[in-house]
N, C-alpha and C. Protein backbone atom coordinates (compact mmCIF):
# COMPACT_ATOMS: atom_id res chain seq x y z
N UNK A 1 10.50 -56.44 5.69
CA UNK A 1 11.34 -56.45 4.51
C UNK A 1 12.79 -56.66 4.92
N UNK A 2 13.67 -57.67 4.33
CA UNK A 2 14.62 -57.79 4.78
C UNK A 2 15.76 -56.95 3.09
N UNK A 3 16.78 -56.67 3.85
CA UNK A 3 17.79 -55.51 3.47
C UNK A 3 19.31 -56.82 3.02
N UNK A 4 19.81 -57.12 1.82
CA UNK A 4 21.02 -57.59 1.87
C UNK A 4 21.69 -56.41 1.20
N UNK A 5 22.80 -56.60 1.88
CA UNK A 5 24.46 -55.76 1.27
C UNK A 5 25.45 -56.89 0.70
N UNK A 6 25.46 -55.96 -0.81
CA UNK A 6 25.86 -57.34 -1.63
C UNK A 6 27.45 -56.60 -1.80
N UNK A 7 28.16 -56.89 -1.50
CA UNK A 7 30.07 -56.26 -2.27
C UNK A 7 30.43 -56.33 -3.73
N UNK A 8 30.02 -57.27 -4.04
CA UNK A 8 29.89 -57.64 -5.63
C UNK A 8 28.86 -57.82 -6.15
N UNK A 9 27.49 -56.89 -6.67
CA UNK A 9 26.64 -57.28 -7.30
C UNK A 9 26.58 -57.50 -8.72
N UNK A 10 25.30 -57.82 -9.24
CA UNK A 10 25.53 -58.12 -10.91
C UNK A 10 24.69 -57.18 -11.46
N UNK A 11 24.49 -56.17 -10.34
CA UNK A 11 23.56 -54.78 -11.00
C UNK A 11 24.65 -54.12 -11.16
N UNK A 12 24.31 -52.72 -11.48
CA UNK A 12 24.89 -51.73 -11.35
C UNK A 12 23.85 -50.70 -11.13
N UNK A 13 23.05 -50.50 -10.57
CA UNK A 13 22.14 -49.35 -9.77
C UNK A 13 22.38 -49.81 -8.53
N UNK A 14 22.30 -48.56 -7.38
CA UNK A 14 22.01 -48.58 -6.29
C UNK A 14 21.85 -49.79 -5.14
N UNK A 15 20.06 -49.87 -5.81
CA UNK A 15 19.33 -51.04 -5.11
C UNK A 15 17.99 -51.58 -6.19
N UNK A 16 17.74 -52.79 -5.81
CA UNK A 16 16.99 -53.40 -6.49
C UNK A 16 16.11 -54.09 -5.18
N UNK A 17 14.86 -54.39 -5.88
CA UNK A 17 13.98 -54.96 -5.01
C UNK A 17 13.21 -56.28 -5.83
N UNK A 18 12.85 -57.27 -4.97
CA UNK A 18 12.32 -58.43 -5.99
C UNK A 18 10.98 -58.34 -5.34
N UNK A 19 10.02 -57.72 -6.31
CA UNK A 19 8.72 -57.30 -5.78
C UNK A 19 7.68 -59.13 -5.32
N UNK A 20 8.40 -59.91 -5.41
CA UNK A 20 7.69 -61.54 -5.36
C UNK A 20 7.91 -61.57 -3.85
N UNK A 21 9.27 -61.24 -3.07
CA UNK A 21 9.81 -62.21 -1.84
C UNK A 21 9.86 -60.63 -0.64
N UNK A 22 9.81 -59.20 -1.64
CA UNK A 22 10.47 -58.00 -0.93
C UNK A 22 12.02 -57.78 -0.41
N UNK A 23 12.64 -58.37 -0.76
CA UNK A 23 14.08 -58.66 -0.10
C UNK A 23 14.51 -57.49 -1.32
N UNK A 24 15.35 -56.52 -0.63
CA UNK A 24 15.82 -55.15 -1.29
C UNK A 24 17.18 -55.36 -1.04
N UNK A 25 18.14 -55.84 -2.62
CA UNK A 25 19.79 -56.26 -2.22
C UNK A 25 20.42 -54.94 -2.87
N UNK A 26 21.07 -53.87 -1.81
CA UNK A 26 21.88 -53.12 -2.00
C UNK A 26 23.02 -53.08 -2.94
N UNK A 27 23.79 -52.33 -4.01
CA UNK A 27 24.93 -52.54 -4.06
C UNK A 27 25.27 -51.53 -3.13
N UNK A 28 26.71 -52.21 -2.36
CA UNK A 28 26.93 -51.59 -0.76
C UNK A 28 27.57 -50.54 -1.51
N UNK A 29 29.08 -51.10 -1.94
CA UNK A 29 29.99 -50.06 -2.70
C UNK A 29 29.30 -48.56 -3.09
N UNK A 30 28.16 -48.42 -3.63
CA UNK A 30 27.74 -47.83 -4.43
C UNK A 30 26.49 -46.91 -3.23
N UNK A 31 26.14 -47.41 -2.40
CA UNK A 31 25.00 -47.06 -1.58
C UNK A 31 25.71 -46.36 -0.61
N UNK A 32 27.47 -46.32 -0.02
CA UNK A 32 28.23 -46.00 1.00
C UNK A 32 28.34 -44.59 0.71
N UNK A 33 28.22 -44.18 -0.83
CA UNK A 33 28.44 -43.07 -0.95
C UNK A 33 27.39 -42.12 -1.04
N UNK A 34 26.13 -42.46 -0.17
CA UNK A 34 25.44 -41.48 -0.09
C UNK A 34 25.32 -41.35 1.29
N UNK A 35 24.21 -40.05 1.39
CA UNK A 35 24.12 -39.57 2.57
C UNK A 35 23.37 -40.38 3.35
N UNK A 36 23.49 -40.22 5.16
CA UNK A 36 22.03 -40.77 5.02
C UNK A 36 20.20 -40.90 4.97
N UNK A 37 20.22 -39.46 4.95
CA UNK A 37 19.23 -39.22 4.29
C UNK A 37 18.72 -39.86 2.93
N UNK A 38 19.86 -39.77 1.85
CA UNK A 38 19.74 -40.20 0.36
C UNK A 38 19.34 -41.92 0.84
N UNK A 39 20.23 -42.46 1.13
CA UNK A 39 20.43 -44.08 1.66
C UNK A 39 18.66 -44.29 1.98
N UNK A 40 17.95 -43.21 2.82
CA UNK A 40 16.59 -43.63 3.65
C UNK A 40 16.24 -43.67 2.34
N UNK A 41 16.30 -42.50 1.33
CA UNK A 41 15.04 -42.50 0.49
C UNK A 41 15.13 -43.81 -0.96
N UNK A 42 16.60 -43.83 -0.86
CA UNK A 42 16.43 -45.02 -1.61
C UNK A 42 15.78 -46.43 -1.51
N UNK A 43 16.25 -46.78 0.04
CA UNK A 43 15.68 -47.64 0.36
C UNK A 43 13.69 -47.75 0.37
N UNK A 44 13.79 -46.67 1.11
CA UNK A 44 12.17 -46.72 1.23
C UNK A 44 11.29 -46.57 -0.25
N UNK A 45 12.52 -45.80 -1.59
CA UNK A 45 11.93 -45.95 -3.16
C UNK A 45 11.73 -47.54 -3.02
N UNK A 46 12.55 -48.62 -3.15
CA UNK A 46 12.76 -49.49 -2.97
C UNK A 46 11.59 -50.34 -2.88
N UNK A 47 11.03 -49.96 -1.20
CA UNK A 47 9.66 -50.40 -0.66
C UNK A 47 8.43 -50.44 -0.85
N UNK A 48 9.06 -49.24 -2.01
CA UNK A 48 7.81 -48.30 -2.33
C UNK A 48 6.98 -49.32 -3.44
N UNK A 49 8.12 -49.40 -4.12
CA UNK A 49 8.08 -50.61 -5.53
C UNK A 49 7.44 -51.91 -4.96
N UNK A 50 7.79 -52.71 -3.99
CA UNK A 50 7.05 -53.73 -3.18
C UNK A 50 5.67 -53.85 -2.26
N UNK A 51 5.64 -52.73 -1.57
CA UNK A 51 4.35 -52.40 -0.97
C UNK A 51 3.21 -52.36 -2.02
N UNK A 52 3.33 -51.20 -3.17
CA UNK A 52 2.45 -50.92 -3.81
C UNK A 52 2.04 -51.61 -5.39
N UNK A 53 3.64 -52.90 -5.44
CA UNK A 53 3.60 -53.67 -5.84
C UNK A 53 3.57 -52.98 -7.39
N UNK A 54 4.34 -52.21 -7.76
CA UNK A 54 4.42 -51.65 -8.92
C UNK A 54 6.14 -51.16 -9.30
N UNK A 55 6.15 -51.35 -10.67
CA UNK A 55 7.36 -51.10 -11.31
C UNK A 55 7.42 -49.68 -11.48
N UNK A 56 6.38 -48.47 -11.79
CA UNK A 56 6.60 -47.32 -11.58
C UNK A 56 7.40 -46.44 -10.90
N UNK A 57 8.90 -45.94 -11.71
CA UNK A 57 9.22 -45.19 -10.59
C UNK A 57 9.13 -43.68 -10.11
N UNK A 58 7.89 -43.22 -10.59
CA UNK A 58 7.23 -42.03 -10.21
C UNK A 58 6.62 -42.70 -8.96
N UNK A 59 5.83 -43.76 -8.98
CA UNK A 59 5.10 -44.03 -7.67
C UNK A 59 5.96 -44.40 -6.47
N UNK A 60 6.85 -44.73 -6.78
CA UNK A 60 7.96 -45.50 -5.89
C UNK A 60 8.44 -44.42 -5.51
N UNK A 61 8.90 -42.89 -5.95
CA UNK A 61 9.87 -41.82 -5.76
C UNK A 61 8.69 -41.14 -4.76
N UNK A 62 7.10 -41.49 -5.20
CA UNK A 62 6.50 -40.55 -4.68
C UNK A 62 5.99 -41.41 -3.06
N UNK A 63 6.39 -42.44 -2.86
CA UNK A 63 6.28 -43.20 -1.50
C UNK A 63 7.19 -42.69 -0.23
N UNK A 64 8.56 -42.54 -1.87
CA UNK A 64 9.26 -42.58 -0.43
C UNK A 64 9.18 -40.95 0.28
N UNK A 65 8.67 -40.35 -1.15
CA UNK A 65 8.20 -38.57 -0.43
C UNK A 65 7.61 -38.56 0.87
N UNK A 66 6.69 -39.39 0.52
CA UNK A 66 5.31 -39.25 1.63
C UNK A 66 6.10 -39.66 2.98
N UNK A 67 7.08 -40.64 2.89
CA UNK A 67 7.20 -40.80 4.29
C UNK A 67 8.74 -40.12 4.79
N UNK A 68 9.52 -39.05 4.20
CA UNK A 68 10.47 -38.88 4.20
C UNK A 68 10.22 -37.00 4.66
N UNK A 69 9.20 -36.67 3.97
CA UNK A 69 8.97 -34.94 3.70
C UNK A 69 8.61 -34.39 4.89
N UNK A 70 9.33 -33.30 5.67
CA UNK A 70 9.33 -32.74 6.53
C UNK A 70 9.75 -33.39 8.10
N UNK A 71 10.34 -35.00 7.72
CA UNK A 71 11.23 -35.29 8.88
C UNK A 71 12.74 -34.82 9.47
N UNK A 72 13.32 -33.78 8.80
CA UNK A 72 14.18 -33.48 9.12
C UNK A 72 14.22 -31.90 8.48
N UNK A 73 15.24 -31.17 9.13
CA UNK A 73 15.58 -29.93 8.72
C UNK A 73 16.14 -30.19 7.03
N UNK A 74 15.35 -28.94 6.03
CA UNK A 74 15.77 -28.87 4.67
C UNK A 74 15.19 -30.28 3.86
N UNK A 75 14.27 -31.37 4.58
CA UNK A 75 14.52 -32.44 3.67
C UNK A 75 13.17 -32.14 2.12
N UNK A 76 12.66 -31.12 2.13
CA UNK A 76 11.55 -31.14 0.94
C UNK A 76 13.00 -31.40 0.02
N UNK A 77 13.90 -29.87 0.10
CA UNK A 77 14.88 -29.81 -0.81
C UNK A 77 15.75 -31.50 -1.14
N UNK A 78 16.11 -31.95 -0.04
CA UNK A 78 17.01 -32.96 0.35
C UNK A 78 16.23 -33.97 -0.86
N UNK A 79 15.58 -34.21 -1.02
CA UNK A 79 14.33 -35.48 -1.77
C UNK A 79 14.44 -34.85 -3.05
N UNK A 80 14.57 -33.41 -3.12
CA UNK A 80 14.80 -33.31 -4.96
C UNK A 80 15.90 -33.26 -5.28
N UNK A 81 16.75 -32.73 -4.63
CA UNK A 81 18.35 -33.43 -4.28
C UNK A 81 19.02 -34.75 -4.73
N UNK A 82 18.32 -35.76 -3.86
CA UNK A 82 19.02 -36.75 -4.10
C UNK A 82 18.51 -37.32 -5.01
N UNK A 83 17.42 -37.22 -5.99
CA UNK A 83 16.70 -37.90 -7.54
C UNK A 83 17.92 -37.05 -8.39
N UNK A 84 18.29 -35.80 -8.26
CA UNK A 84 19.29 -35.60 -9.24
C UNK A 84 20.42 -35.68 -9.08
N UNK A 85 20.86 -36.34 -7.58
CA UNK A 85 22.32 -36.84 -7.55
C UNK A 85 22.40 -38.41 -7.51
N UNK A 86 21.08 -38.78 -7.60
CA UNK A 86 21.17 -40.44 -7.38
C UNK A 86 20.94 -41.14 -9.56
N UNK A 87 20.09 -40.15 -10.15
CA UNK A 87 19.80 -40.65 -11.07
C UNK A 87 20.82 -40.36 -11.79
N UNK A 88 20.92 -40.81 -13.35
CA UNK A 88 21.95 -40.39 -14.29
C UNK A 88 21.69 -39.44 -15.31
N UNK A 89 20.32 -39.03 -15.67
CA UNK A 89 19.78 -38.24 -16.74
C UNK A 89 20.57 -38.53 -18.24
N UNK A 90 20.03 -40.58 -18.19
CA UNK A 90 20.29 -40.88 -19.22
C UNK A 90 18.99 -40.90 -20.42
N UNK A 91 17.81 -40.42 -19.88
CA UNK A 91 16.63 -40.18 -20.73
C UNK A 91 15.61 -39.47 -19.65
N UNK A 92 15.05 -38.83 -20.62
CA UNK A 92 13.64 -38.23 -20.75
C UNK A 92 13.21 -37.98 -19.14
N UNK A 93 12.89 -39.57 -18.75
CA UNK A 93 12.40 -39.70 -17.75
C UNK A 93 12.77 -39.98 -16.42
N UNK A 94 14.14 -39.51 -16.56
CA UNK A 94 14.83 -39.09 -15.22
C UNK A 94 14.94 -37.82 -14.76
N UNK A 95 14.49 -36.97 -16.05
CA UNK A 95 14.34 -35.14 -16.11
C UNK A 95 13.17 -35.15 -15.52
N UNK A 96 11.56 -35.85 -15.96
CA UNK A 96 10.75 -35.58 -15.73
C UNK A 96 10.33 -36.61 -13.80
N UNK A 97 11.13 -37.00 -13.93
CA UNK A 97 10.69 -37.15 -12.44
C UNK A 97 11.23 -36.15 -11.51
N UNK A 98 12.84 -35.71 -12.04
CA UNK A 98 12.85 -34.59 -10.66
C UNK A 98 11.58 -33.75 -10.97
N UNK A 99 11.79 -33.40 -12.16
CA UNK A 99 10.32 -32.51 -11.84
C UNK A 99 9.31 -32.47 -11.24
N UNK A 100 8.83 -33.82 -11.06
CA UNK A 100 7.84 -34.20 -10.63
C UNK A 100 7.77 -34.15 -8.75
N UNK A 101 9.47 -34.59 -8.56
CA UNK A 101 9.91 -34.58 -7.58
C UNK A 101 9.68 -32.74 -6.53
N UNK A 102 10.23 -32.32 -7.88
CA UNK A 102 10.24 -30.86 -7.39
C UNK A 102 8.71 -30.11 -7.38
N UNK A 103 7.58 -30.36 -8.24
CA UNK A 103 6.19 -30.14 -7.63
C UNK A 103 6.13 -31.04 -6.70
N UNK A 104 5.72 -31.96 -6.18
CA UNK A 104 5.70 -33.00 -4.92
C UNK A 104 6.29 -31.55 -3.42
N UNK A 105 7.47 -31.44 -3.76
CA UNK A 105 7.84 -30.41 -2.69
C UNK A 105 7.32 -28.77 -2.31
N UNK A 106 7.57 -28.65 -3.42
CA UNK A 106 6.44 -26.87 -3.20
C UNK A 106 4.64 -27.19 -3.48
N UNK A 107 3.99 -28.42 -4.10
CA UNK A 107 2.73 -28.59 -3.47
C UNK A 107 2.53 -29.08 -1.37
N UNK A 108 3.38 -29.49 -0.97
CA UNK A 108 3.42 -30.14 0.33
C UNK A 108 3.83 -29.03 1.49
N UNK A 109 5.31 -27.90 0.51
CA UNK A 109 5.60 -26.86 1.59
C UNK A 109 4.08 -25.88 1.55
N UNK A 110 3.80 -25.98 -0.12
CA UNK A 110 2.30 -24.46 0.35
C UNK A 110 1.37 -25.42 1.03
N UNK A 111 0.83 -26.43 1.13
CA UNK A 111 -0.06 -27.26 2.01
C UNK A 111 0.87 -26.61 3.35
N UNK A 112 1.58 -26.61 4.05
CA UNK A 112 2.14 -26.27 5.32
C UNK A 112 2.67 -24.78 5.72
N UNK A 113 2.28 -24.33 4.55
CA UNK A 113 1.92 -22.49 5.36
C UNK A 113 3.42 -22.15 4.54
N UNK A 114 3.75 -22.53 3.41
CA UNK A 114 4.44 -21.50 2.49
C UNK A 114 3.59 -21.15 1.39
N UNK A 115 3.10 -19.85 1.43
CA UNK A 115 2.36 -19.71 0.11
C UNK A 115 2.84 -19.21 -1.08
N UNK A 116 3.91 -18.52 -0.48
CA UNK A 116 5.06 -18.71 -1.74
C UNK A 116 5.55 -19.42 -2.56
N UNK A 117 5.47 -20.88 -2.47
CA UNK A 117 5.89 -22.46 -2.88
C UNK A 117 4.17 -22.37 -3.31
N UNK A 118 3.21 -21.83 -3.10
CA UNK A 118 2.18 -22.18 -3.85
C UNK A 118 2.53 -21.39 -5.12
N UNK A 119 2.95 -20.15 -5.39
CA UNK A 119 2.75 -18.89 -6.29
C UNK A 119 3.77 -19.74 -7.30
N UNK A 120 5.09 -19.62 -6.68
CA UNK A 120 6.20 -21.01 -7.85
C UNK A 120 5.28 -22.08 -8.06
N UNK A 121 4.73 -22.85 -7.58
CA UNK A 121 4.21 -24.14 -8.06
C UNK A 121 3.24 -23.50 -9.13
N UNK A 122 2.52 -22.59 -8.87
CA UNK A 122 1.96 -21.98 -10.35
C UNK A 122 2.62 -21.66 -11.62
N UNK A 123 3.34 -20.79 -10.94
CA UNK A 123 4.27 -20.29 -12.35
C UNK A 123 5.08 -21.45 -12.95
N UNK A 124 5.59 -22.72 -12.21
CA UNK A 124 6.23 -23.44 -12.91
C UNK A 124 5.14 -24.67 -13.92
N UNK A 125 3.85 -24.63 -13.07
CA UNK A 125 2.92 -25.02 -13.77
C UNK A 125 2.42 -24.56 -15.41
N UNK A 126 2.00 -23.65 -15.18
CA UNK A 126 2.19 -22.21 -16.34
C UNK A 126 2.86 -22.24 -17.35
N UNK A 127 4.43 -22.35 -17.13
CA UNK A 127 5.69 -22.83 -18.19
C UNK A 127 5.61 -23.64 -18.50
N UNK A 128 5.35 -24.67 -17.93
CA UNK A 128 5.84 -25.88 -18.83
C UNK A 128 4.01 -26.17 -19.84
N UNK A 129 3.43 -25.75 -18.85
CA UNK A 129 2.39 -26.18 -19.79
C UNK A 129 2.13 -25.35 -20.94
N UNK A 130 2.90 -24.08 -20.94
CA UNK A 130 2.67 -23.25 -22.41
C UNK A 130 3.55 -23.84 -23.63
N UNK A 131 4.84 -24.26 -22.66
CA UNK A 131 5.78 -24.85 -23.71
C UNK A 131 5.48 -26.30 -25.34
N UNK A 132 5.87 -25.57 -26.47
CA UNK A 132 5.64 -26.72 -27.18
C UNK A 132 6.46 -27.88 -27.18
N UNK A 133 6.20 -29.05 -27.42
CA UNK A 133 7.57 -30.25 -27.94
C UNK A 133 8.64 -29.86 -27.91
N UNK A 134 8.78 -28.99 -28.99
CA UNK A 134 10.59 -28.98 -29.62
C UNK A 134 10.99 -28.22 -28.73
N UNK A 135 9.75 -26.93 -27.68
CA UNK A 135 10.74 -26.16 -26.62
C UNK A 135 10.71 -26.99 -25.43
N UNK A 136 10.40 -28.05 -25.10
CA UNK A 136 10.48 -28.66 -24.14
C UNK A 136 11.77 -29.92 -24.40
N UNK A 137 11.74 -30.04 -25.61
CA UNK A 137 12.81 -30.98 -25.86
C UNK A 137 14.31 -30.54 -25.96
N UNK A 138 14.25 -29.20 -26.41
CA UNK A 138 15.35 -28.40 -26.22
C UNK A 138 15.72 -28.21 -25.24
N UNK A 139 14.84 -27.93 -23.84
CA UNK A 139 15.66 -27.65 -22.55
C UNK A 139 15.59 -29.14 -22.05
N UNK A 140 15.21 -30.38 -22.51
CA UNK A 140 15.75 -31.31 -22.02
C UNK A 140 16.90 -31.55 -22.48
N UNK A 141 17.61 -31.15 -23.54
CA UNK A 141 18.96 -31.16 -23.94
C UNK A 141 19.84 -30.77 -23.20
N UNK A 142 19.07 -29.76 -23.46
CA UNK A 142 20.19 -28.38 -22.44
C UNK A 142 20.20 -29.21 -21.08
N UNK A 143 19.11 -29.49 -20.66
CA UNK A 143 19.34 -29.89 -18.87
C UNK A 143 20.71 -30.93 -19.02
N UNK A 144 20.27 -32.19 -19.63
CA UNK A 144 21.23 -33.22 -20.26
C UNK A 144 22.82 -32.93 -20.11
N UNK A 145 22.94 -32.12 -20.92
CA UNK A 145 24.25 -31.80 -21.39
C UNK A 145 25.05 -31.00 -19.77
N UNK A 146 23.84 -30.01 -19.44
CA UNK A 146 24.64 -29.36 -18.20
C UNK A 146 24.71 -30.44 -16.98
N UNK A 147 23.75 -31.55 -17.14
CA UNK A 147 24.54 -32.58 -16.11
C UNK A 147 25.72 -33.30 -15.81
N UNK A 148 25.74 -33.94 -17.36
CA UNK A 148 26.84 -34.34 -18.24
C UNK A 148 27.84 -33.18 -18.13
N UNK A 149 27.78 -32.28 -17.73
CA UNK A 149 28.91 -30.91 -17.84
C UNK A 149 29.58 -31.09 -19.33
N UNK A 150 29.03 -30.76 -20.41
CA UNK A 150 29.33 -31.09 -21.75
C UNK A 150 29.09 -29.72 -22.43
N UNK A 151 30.31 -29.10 -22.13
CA UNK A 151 29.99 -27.48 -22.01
C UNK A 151 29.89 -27.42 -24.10
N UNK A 152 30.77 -28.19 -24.76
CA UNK A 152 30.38 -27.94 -26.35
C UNK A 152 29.26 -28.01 -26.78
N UNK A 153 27.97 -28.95 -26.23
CA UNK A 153 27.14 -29.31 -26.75
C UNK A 153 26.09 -28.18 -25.82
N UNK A 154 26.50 -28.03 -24.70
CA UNK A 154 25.78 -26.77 -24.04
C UNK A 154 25.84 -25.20 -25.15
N UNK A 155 26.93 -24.55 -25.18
CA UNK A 155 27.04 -23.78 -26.20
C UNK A 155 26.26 -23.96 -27.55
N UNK A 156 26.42 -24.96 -27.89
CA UNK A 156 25.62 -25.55 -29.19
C UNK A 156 24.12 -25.37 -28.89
N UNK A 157 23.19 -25.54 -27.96
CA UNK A 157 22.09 -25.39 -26.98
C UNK A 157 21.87 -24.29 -27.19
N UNK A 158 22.75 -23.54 -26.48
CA UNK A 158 22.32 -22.12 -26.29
C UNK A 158 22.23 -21.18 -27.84
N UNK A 159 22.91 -21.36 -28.86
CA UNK A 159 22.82 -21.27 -29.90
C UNK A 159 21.50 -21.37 -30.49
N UNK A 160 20.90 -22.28 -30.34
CA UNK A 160 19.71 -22.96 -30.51
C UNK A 160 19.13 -22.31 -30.27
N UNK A 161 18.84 -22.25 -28.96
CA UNK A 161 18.02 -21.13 -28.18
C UNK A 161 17.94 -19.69 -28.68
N UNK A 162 18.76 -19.48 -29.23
CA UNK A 162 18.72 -17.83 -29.42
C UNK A 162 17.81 -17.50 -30.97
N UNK A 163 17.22 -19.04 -31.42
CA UNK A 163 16.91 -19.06 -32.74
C UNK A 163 15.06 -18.92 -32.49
N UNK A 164 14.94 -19.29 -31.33
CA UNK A 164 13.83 -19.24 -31.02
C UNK A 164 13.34 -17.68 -30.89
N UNK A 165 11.38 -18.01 -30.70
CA UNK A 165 11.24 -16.64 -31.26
C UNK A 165 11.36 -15.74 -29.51
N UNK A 166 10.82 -14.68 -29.66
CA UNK A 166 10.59 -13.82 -27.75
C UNK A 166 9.76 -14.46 -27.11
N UNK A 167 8.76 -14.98 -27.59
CA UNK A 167 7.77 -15.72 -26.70
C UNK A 167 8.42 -16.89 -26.17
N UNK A 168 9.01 -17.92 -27.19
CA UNK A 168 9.12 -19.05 -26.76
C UNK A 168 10.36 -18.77 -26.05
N UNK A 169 11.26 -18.17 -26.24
CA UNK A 169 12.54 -17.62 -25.31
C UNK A 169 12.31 -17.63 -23.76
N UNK A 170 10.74 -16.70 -23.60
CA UNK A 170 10.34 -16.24 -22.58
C UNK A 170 9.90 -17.56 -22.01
N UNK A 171 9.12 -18.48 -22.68
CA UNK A 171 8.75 -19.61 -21.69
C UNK A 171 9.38 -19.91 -21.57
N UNK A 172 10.31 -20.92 -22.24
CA UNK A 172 11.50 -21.82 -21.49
C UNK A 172 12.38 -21.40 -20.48
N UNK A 173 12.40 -19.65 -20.85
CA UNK A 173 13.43 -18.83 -19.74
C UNK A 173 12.43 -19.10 -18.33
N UNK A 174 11.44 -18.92 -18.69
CA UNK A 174 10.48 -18.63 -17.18
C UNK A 174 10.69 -20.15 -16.28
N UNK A 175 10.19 -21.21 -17.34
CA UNK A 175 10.64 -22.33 -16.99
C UNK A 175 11.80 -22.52 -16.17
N UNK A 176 13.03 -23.02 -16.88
CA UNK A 176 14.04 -23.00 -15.85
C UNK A 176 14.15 -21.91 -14.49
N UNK A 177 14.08 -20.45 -14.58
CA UNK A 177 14.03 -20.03 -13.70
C UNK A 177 12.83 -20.63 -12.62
N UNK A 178 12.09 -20.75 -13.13
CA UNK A 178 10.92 -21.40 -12.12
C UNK A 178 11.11 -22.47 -11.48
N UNK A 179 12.11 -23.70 -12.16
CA UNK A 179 12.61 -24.70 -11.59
C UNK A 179 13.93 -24.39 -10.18
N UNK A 180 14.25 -22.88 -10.81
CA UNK A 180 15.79 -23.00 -9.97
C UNK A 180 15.51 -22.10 -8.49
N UNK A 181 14.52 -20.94 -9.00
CA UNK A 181 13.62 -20.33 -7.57
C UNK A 181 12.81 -21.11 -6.74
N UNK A 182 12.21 -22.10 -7.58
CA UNK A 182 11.94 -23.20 -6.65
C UNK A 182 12.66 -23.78 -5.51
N UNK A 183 13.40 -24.17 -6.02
CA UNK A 183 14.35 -24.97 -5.04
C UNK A 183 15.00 -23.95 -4.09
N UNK A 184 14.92 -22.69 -4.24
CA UNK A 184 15.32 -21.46 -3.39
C UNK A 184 14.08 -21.54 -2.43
N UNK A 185 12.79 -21.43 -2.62
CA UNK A 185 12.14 -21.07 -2.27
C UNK A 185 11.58 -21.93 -0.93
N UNK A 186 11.61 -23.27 -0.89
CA UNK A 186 11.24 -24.34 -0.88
C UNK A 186 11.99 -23.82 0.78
N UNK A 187 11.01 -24.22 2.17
CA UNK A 187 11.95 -23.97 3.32
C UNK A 187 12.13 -25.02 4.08
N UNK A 188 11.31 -25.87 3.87
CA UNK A 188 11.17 -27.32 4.89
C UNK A 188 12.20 -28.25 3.70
């Protein structure tokens, strides 16, 4: 696979890949400012999209897992990391891939002798799957807004939240906490 660094591209993401030829053209500007860890996993998302010859970018995020997870000190964390410092959480499905991102990591650390990252991967299992629509759509707001650091519309959120009943309080609460002990928990 050959790699161009473009100075002026006519994207504005990262990197793009032309799944016909595999040639993956960087925007450089934009790619300088990551780590390089982040830089590997983009690229190898990238590959991921060409090898397996699919536009999916759950499958592509989950390629570059496979070949990225447990090569370096901290990188389970590092890989859910950089999906929420690389993406924009301009919809739905940039929330639900860290997520996805973030089971990917505590299923792989309890496969490797954390069984603690198994017990979170339950409980975060648990939450979300008790959660209905509107409480799942609500803390995608909320997530939204606290990315966006959009502290009015956060307040406004939390408002929300307080309208809900104890149960559903309790899932969504369990939820996020389950997302944020996760990433505590998580040692590779």
């Amino acid at each position: 696979m050959d790699v161009i660094f473009l100075d002026n591209p006519v994207f504005d993401s990262v990197a793009v890949v032309n799944r016909s030829t595999g040639i993956i053209m960087v925007n450089a500007p934009l790619f300088a400012g990551y780590t390089p860890f982040e830089q590997r996993f983009i690229l190898l998302h990238e590959e991921g999209h060409y090898v397996l010859d699919t536009d999916c970018e759950f499958t592509a995020d989950a390629y570059a897992f496979d070949r990225l997870a447990g090569t370096e000190f901290r990188s389970l964390r590092q890989l859910v990391a950089t999906l929420e410092r690389t993406l924009p959480f301009t919809t739905r499905e940039h929330r639900e891939r860290v997520n996805a991102q973030l089971r990917r990591a505590l299923k792989w650390d309890y496969e490797h002798g954390n069984r603690e990252a198994g017990r979170m991967l339950a409980r975060l299992n648990a939450g979300y799957s008790a959660m209905t629509g509107t409480e799942d759509k609500l803390l995608g707001a909320v997530a939204d807004d606290i990315n966006n650091r959009n502290a009015t519309n956060v307040n406004g959120w939390l408002s929300n939240f307080s309208k809900l009943s104890q149960q559903q309080k309790m899932l969504a609460g369990g939820a996020i906490a389950a997302g944020v002990l996760a990433l505590i928990i998580i040692t590779r």
